[in-house]
C-alpha atoms as a PDB file:
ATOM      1  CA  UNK A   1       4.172 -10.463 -67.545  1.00  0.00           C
ATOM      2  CA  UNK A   2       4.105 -10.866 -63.820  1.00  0.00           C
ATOM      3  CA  UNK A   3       5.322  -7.662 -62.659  1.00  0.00           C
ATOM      4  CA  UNK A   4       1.935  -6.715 -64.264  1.00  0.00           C
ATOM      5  CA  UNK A   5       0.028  -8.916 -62.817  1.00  0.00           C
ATOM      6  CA  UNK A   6       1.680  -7.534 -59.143  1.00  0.00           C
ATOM      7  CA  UNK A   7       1.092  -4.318 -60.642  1.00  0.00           C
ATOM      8  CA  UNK A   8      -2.441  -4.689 -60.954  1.00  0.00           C
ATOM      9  CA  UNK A   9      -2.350  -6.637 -57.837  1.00  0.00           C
ATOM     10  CA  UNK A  10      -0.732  -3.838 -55.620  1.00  0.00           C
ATOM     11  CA  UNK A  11      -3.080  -1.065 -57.442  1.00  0.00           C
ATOM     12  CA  UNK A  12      -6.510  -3.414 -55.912  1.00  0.00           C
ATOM     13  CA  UNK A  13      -4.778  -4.117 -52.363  1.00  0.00           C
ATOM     14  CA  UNK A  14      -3.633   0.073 -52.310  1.00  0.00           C
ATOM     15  CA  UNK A  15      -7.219   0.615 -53.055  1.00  0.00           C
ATOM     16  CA  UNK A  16      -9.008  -1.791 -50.233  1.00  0.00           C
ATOM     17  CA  UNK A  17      -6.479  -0.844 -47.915  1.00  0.00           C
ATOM     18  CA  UNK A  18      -7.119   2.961 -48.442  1.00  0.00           C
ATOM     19  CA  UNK A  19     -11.250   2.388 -48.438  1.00  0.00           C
ATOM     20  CA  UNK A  20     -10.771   0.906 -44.914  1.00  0.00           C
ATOM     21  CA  UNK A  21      -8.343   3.097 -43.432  1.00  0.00           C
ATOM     22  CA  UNK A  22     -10.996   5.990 -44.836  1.00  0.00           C
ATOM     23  CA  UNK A  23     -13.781   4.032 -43.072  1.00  0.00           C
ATOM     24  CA  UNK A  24     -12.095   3.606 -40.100  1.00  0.00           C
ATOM     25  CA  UNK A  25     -11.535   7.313 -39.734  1.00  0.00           C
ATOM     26  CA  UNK A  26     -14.638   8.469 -39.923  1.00  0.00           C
ATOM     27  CA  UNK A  27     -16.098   5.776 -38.032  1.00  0.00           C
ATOM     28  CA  UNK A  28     -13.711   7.080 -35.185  1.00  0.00           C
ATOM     29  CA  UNK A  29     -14.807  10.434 -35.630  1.00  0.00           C
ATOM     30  CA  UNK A  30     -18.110   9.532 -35.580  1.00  0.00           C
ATOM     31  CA  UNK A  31     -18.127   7.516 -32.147  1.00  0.00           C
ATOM     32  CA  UNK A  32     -15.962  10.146 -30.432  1.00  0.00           C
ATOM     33  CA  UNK A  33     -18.819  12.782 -31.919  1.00  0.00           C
ATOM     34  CA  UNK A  34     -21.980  10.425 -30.318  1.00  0.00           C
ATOM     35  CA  UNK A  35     -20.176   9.760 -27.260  1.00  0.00           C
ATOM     36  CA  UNK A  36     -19.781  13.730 -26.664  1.00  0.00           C
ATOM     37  CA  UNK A  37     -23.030  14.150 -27.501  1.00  0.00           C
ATOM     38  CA  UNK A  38     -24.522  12.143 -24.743  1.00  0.00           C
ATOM     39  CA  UNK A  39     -22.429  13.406 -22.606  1.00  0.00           C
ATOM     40  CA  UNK A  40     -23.761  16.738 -23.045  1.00  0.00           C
ATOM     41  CA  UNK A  41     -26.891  16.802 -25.531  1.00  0.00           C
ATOM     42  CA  UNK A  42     -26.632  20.868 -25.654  1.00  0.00           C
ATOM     43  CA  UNK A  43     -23.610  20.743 -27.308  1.00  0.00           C
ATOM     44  CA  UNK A  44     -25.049  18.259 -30.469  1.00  0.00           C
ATOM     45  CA  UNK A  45     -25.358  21.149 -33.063  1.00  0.00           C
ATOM     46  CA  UNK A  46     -21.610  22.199 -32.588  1.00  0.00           C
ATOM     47  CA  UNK A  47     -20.184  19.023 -32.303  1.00  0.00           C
ATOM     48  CA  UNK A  48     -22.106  18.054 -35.366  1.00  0.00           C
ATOM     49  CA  UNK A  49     -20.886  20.949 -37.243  1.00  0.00           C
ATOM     50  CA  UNK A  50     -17.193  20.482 -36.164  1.00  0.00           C
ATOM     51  CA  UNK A  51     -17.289  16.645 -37.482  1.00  0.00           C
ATOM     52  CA  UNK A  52     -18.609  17.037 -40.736  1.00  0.00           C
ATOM     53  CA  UNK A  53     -15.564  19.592 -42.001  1.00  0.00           C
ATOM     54  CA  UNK A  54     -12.615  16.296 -40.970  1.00  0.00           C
ATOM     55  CA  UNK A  55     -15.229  13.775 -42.414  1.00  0.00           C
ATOM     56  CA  UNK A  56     -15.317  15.312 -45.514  1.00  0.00           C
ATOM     57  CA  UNK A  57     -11.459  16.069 -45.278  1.00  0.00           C
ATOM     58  CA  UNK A  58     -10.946  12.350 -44.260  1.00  0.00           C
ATOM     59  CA  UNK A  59     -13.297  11.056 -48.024  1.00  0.00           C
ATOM     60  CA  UNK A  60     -11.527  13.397 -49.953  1.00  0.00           C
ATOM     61  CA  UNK A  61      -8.322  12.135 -48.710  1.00  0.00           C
ATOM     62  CA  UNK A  62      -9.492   8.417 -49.468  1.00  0.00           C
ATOM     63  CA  UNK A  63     -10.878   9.323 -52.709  1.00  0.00           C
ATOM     64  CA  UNK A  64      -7.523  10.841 -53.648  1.00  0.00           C
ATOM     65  CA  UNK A  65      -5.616   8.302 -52.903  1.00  0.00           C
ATOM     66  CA  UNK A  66      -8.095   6.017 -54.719  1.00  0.00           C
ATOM     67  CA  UNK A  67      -7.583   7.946 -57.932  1.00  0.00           C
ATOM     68  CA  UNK A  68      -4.280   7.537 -57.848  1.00  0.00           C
ATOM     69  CA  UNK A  69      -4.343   3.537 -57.448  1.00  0.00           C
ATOM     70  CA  UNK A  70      -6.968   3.712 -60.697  1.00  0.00           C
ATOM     71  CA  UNK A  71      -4.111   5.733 -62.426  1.00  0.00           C
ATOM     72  CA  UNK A  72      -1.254   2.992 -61.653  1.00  0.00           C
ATOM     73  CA  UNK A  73      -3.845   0.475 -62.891  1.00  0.00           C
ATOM     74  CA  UNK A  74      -4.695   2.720 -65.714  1.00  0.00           C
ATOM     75  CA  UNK A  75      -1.006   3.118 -66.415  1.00  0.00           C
ATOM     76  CA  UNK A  76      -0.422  -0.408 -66.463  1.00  0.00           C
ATOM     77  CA  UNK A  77      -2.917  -0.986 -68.596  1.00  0.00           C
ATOM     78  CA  UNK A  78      -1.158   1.278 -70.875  1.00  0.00           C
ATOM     79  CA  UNK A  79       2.027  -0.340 -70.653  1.00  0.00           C
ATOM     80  CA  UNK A  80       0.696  -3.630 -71.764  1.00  0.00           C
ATOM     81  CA  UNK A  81      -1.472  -1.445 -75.334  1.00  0.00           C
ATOM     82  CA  UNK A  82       2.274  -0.079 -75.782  1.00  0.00           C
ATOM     83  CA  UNK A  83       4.526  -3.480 -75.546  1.00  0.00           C
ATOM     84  CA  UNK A  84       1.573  -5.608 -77.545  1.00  0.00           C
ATOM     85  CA  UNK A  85       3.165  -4.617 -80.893  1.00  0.00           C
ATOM     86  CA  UNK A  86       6.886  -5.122 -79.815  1.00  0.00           C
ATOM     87  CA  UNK A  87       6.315  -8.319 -78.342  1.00  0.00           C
ATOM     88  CA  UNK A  88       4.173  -9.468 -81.594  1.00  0.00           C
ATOM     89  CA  UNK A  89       7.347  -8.124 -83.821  1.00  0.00           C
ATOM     90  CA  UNK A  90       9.795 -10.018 -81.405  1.00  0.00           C
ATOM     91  CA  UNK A  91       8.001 -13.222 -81.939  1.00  0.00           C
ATOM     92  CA  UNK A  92       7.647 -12.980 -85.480  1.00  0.00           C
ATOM     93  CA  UNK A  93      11.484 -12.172 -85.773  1.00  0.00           C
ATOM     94  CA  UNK A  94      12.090 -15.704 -84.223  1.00  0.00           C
END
């Protein structure tokens, strides 16, 4: 039973880890997109514009990858339905 509990674990850590890497990302893209818009305010609609398309690239990226932690949890969830009845045959055997 522990390699589920690392399981389960590993799919919560994957998860945080992913959300902050996400974050980060955008929050990069977001400073480097202020900072050249005070440097040159004329240029604030098309630097706008050109952020938003790698922000949203950069979420659905982190979303992705969060969906597929939720599926190893998911899975391993599964795992432990499927084994329940062998492991209550098992113990009733001994």
């Amino acid at each position: 039973m522990l390699f589920l509990g690392l399981g389960y674990l590993g799919a919560g850590w994957g998860a945080g880890i992913i959300m902050l890497a996400a974050a980060g990302g955008i929050a990069k893209l977001s400073a480097a997109a202020l900072e050249g818009t005070a440097r040159q305010p004329e240029a604030a609609g098309n630097l706008r514009t050109s952020m938003l398309i790698p922000a949203a690239l950069i979420e659905g990226l982190g979303f992705f990858a969060l969906v597929i932690c939720l599926l190893v949890a998911l899975a391993l969830n599964g795992a432990v339905t499927k084994g329940a009845p062998e492991a209550q045959t098992a113990a009733a055997q001994h």
